[in-house]
Protein backbone atom coordinates (compact mmCIF):
# COMPACT_ATOMS: atom_id res chain seq x y z
CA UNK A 1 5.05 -13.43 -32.26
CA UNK A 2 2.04 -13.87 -30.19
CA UNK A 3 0.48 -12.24 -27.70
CA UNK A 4 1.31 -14.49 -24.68
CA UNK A 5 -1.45 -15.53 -22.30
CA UNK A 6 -0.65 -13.10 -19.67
CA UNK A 7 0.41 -10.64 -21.53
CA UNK A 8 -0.07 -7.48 -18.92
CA UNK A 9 -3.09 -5.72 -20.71
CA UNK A 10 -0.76 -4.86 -23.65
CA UNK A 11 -2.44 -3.43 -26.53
CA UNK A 12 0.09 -4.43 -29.31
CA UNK A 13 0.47 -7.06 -31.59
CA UNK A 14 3.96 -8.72 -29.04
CA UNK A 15 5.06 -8.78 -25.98
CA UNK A 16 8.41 -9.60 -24.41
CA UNK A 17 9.13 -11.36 -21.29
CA UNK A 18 9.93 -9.00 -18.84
CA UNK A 19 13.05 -9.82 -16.58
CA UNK A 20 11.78 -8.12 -13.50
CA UNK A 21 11.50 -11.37 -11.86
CA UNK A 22 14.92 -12.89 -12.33
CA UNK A 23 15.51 -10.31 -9.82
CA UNK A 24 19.46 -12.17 -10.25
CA UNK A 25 22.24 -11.71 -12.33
CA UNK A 26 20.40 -9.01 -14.85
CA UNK A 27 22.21 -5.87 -15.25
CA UNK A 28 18.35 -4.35 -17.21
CA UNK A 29 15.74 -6.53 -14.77
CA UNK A 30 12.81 -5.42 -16.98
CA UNK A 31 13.25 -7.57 -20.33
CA UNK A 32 12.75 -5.72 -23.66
CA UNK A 33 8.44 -5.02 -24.08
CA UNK A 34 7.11 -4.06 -27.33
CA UNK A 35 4.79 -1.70 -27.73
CA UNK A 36 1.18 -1.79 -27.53
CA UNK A 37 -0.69 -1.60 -28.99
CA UNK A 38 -17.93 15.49 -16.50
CA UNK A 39 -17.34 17.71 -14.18
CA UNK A 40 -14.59 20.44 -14.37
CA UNK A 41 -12.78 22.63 -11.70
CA UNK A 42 -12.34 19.84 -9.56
CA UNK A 43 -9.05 19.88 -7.43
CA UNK A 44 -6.66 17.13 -6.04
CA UNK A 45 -5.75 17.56 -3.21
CA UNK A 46 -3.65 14.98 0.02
CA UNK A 47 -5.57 15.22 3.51
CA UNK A 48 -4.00 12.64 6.48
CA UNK A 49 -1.71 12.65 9.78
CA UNK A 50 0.83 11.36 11.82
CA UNK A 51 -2.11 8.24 12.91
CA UNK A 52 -2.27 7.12 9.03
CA UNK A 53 -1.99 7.14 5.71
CA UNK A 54 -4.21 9.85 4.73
CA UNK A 55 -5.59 10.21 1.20
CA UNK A 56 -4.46 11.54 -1.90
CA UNK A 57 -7.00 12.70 -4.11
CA UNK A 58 -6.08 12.41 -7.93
CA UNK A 59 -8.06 13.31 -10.74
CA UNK A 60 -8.28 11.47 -14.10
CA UNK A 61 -9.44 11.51 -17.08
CA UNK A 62 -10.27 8.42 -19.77
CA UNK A 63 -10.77 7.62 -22.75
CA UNK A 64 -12.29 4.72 -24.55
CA UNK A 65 -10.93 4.10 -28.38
CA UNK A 66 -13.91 1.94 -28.92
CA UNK A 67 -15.07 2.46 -32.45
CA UNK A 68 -19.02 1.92 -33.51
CA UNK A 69 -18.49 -0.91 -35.90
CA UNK A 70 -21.18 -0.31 -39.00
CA UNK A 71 -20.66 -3.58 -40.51
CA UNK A 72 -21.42 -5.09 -38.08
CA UNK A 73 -24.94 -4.23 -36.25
CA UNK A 74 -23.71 -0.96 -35.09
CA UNK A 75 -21.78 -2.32 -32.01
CA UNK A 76 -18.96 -0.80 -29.98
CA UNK A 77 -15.71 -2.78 -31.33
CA UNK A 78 -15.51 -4.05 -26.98
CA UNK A 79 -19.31 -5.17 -27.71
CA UNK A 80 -19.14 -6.81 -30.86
CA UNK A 81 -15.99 -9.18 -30.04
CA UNK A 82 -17.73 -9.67 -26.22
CA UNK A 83 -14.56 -8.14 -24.63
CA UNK A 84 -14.29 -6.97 -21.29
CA UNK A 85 -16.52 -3.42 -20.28
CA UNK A 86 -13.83 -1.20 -20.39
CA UNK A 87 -16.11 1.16 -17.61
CA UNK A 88 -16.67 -1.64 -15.33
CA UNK A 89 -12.77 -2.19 -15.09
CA UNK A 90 -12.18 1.33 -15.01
CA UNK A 91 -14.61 1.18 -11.70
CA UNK A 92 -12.57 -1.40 -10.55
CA UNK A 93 -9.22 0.25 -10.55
CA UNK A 94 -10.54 3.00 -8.70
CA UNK A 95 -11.79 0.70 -6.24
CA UNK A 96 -8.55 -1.77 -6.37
CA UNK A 97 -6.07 1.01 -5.62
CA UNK A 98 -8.22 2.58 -2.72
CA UNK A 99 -8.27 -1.02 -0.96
CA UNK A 100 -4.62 -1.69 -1.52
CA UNK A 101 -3.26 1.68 -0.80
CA UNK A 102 -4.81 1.63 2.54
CA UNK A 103 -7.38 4.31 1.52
CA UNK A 104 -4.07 6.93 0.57
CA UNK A 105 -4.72 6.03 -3.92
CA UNK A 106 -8.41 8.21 -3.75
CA UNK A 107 -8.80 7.92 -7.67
CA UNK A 108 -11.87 10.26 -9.22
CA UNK A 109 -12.64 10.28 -12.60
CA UNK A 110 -13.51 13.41 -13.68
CA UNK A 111 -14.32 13.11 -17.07
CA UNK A 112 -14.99 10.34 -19.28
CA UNK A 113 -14.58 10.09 -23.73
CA UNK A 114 -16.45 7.60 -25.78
CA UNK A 115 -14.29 8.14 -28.63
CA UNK A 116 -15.41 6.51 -31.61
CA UNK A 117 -12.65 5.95 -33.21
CA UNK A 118 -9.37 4.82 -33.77
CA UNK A 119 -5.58 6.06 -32.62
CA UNK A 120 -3.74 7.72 -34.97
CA UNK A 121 0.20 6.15 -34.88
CA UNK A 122 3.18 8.56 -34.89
CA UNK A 123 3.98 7.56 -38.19
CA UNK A 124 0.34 8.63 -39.38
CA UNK A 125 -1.37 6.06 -39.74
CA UNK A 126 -4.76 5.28 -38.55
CA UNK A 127 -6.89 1.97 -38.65
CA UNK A 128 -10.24 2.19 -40.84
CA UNK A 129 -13.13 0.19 -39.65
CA UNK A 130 -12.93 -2.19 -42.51
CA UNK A 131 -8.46 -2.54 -42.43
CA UNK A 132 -8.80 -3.01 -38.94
CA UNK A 133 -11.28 -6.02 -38.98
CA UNK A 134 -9.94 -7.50 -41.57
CA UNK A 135 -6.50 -7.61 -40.60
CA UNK A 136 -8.08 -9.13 -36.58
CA UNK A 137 -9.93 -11.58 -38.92
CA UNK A 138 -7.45 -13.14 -41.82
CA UNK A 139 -4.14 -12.26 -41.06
CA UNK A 140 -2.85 -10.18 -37.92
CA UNK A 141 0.88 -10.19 -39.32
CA UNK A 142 -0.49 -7.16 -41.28
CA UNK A 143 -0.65 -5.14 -38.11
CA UNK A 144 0.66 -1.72 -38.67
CA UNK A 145 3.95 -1.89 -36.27
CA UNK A 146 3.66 2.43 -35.72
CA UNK A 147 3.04 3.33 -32.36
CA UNK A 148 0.09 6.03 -31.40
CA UNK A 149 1.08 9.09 -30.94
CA UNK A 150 0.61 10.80 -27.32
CA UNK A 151 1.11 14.56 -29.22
CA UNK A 152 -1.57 13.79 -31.85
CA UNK A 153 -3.85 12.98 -28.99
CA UNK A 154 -2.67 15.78 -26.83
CA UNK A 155 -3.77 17.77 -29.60
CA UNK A 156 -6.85 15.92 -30.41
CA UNK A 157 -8.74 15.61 -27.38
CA UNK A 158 -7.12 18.78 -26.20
CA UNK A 159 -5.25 17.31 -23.05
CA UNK A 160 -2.88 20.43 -21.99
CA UNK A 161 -6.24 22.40 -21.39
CA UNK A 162 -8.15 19.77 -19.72
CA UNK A 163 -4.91 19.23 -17.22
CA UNK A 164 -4.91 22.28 -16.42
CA UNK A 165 -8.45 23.23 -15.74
CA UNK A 166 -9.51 19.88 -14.16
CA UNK A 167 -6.29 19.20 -12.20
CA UNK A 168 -5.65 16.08 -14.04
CA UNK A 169 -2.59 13.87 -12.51
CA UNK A 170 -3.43 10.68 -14.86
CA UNK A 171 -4.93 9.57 -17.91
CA UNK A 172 -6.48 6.18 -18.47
CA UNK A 173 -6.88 4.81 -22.29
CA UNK A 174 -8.96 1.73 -23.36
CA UNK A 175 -8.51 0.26 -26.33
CA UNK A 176 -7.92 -3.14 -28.64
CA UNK A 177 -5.51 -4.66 -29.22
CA UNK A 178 -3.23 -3.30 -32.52
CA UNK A 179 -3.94 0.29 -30.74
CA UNK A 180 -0.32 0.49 -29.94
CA UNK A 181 0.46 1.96 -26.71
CA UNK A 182 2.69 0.76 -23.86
CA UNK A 183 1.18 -0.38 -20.65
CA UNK A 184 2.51 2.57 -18.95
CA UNK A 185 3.72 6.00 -19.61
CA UNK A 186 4.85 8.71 -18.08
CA UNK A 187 6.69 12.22 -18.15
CA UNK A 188 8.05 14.58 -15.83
CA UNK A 189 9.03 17.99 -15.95
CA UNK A 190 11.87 18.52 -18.19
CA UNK A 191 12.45 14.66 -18.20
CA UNK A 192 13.83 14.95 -14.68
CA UNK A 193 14.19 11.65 -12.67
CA UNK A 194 15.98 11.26 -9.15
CA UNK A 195 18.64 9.18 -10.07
CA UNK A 196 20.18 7.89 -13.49
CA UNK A 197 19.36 3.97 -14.25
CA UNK A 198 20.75 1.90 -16.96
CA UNK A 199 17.16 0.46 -17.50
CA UNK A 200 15.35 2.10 -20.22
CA UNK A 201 11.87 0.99 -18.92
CA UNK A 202 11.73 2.68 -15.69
CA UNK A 203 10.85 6.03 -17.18
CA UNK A 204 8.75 5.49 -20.20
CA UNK A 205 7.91 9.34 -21.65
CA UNK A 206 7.80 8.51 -25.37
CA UNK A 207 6.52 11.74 -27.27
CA UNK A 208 4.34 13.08 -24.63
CA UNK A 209 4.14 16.90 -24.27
CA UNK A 210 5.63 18.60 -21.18
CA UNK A 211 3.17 20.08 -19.36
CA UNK A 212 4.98 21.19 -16.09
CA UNK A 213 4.02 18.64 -14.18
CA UNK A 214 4.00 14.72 -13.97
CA UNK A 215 1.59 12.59 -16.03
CA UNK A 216 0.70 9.18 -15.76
CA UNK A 217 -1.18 7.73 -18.88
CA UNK A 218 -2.07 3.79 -18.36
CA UNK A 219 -2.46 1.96 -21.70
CA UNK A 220 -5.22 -1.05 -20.91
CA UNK A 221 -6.65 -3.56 -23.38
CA UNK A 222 -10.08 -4.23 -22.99
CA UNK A 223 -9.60 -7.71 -24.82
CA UNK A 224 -7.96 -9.01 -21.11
CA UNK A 225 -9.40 -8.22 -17.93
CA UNK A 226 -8.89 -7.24 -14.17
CA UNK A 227 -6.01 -9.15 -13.88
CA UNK A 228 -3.72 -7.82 -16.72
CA UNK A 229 -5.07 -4.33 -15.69
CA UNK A 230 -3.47 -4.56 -12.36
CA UNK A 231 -0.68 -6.24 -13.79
CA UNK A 232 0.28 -2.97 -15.98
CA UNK A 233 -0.65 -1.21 -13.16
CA UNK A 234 1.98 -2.94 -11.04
CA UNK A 235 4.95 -2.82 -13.64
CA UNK A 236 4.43 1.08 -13.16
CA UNK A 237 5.03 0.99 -9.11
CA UNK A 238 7.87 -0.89 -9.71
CA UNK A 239 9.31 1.73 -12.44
CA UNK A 240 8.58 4.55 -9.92
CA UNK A 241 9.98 3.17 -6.78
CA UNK A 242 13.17 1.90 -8.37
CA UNK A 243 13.62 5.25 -9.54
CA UNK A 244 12.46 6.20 -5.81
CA UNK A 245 13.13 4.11 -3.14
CA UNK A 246 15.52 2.30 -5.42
CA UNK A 247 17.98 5.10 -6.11
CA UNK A 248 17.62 3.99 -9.99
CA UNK A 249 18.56 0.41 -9.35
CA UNK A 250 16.39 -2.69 -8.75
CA UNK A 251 18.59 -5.91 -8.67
CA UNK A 252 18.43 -7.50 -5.10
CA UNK A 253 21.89 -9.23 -4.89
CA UNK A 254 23.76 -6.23 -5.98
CA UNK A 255 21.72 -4.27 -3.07
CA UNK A 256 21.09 -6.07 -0.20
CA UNK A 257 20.47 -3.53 2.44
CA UNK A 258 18.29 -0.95 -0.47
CA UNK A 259 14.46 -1.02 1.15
CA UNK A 260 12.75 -1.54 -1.91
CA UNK A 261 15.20 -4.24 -3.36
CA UNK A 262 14.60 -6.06 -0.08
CA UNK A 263 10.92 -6.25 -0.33
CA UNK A 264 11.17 -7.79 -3.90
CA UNK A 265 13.35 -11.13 -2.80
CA UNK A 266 11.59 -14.44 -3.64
CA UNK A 267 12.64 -17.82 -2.55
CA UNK A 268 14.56 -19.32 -6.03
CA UNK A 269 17.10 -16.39 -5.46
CA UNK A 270 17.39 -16.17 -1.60
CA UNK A 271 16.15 -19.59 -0.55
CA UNK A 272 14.22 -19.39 2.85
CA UNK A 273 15.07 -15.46 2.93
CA UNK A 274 11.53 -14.42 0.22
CA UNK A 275 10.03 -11.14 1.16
CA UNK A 276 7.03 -9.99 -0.90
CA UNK A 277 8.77 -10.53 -4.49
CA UNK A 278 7.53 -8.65 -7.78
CA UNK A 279 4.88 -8.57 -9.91
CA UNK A 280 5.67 -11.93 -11.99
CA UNK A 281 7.00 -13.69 -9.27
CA UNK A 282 5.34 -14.65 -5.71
CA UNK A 283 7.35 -15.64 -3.01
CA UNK A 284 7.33 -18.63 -3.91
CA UNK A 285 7.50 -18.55 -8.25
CA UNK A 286 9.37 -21.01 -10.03
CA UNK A 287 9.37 -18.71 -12.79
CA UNK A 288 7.26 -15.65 -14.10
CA UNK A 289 3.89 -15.88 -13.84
CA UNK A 290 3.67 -18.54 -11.55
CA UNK A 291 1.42 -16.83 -9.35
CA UNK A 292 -0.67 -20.30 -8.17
CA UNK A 293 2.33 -23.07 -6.94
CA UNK A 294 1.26 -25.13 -4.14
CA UNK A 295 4.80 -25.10 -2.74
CA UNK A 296 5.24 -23.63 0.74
CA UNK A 297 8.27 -21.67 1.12
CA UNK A 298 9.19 -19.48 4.41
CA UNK A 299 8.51 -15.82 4.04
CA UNK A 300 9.00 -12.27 5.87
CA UNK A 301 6.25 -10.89 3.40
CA UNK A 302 3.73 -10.46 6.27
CA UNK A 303 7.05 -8.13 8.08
CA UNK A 304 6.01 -5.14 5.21
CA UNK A 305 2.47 -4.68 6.58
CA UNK A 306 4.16 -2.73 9.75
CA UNK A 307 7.33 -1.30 7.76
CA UNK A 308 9.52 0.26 8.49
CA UNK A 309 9.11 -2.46 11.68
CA UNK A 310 10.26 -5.78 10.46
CA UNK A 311 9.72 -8.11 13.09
CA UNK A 312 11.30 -11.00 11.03
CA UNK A 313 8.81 -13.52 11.21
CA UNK A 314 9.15 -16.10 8.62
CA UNK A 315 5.90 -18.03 7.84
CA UNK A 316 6.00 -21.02 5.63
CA UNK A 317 3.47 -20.41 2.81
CA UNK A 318 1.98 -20.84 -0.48
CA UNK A 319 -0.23 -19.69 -3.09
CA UNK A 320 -3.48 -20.65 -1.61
CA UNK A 321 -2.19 -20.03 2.77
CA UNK A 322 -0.39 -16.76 1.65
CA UNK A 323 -3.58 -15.40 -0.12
CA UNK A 324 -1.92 -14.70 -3.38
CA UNK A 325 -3.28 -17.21 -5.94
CA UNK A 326 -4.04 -16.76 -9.47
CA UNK A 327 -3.54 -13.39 -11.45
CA UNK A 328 -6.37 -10.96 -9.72
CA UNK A 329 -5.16 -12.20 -5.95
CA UNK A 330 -1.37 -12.25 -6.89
CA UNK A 331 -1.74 -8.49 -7.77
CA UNK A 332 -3.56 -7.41 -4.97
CA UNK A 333 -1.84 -9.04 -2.49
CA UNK A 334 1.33 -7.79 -3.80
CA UNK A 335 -0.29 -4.08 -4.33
CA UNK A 336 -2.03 -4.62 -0.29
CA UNK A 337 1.96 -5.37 0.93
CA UNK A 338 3.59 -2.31 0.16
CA UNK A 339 4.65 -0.31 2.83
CA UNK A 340 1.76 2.75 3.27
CA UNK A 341 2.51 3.98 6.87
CA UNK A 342 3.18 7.19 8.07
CA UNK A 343 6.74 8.94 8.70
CA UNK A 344 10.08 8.39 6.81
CA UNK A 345 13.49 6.10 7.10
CA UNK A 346 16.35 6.82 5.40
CA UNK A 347 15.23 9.58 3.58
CA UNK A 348 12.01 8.35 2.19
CA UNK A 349 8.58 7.98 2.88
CA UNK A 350 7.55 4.99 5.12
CA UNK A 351 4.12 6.04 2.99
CA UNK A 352 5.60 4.30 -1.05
CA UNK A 353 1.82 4.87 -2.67
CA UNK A 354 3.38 8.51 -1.95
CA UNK A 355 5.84 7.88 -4.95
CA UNK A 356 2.75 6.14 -6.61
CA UNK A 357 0.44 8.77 -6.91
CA UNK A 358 1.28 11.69 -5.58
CA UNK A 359 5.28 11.58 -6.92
CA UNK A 360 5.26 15.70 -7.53
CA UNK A 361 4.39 16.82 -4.28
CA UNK A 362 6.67 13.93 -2.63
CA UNK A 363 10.34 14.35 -4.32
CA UNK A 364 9.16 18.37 -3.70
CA UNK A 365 8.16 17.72 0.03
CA UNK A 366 11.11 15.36 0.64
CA UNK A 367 13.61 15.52 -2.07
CA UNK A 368 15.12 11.81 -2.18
CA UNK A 369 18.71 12.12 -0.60
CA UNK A 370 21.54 12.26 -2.58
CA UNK A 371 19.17 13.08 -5.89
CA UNK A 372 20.35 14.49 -8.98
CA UNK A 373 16.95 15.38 -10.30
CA UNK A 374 18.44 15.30 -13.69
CA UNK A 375 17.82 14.71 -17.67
CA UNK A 376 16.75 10.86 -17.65
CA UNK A 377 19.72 9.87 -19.74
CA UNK A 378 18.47 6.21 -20.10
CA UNK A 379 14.50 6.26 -21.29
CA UNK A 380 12.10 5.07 -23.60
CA UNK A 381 12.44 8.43 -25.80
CA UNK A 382 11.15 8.93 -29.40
CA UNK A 383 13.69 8.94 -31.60
């Protein structure tokens, strides 16, 4: 298979359709993904009031699989195929999430790795210079289908120690595609989620090391750009509030009344009812990815700047009068729209980026009611 033209920044040779957006009739709404392919002491640290968000300082550290290529002129593997800057975007994440959050997602990189290199797979394997380029160049159905491995690297690059002393809460990795990682990842103490799901891509640990405390590692190809980097972004504050906010389930006609379910309603499933929708879908999508249709449709989306107040005012937009066209302003209107005020209804944060990036201190602070805090029992585990 091919990788499809809006494939969400996956660095793997496939990906799969996800069914987020057919928000209907889907017992597992996330369709079946393959997988992809300094300064220390700092602290992280939440500051803010009753008047506003506040800001949640988190710490991360990247890395850059971006190989010096020897045979050809000594450029970076990014430079040499004219790919995207993989520092640039990573500038621009920072900066996307502070906008959209409100000013609450206060990224800082602390530390940054040029590693020269390439990811070593699970099953051992690791691309040379010359297997890599000529698989990318004659025949990319030779791609090694392993996966990297997240204890190799642990061990590699040291990550337990640099979490610890640097307060890291995230990891960011850049790479090609063929790297084979997932778009998201993550692992909590113990494996312990809220509630149980029967979707096995909400919580996505694979064969990351428990460290005590919740890690986020994004997995971005620098092949796409801003847009499938928010995109991968995205899928991963879906996974965590319908774990969240959710109570493990994200299918709007089985919960009507569920905040989070609410917010995700677009117009082909509740005609004249959309709310903000989902990732793949606008208010208004035909179908995923449809992120530019010129069709007005009447939406409350507007009603989640102000949540938990929903004044239920429809407005009759589209791609370009709703502000959401093409893949960069889909995302960030979408990312701008969720609910970051202060307080709590029902139980949960009126604040969601609270679940987002700061989910330790949050389910601690104000345990989800009626949560389990068990053993994921559904999960993208290594076998």
């Amino acid at each position: 298979m091919h990788e499809p033209t809006h494939a969400p920044g996956l660095v793997g040779p496939q990906s799969f359709k996800r069914g987020v957006q057919a928000l209907a009739r889907r017992a597992a709404l996330l369709a079946a993904l393959c997988l992809l392919g300094s300064t220390a002491g700092m602290s992280a640290g939440e500051t803010g009031g009753a008047a506003g968000p506040g800001t949640r300082t988190v710490n991360v550290l990247v890395i850059n699989f971006d190989p010096i290529l020897k045979t050809r002129q000594n450029l970076k593997l990014h430079e040499y195929m004219k790919w995207s800057d993989p520092w640039k975007l990573t500038d621009k994440m920072v900066e996307d999430a502070r906008v959209c959050s409100g000013g609450y997602a206060n990224y800082r990189v602390v530390e940054k790795i040029d590693y020269d290199g390439f990811t070593t797979f699970r099953n051992g394997f690791t691309y040379t210079e010359e297997a890599f380029l000529e698989m990318w160049e004659k025949d990319r159905k030779k791609a090694n289908n392993g996966m990297t491995g997240f204890k190799w690297m642990f061990e590699k690059f040291d990550l337990p120690a640099k979490i610890k002393a640097k307060n890291l809460g995230e990891i960011w990795l850049w790479g090609a595609p063929y790297m084979q990682w997932d778009e998201l990842h993550w692992k909590t103490p113990g494996d312990k989620v809220p509630y149980q799901t029967d979707n096995p891509w909400f919580y996505r640990p694979y064969d990351i090391p428990d460290v005590g405390r919740t890690i986020w590692i994004m997995g971005w190809n620098y092949e796409r750009g801003e847009g499938e980097m928010l995109e991968s972004y995205s899928h991963r504050i879906e996974s965590v509030l319908s774990l969240t906010v959710g109570r493990g389930v994200w299918d709007p006609p089985r919960q009507l009344t569920n905040a989070w379910n609410r917010f995700s309603r677009v117009d082909k499933d509740f005609p004249g009812e959309a709310e903000v929708g989902s990732v793949h879908c606008a208010p208004n999508s035909k179908s995923d990815y449809d992120w530019s249709n010129t069709n007005s449709v009447y939406t409350y989306a507007d009603d989640w700047l102000t949540y938990p107040k929903l004044p239920r005012q429809k407005r009759l937009l589209n791609a370009t009068s709703g502000g959401w066209e093409g893949i960069v302003g889909h995302h960030l209107w979408y990312m701008k729209h969720l609910p970051h005020n202060p307080g709590t209804t029902e139980g949960f944060y009126n604040n969601w980026w609270q679940y987002i990036v700061n989910y330790d201190e949050a389910i601690q602070k104000l345990p989800p009611p009626g949560a389990s805090f068990e053993k994921a029992k559904t999960a993208m585990y290594v076998d």
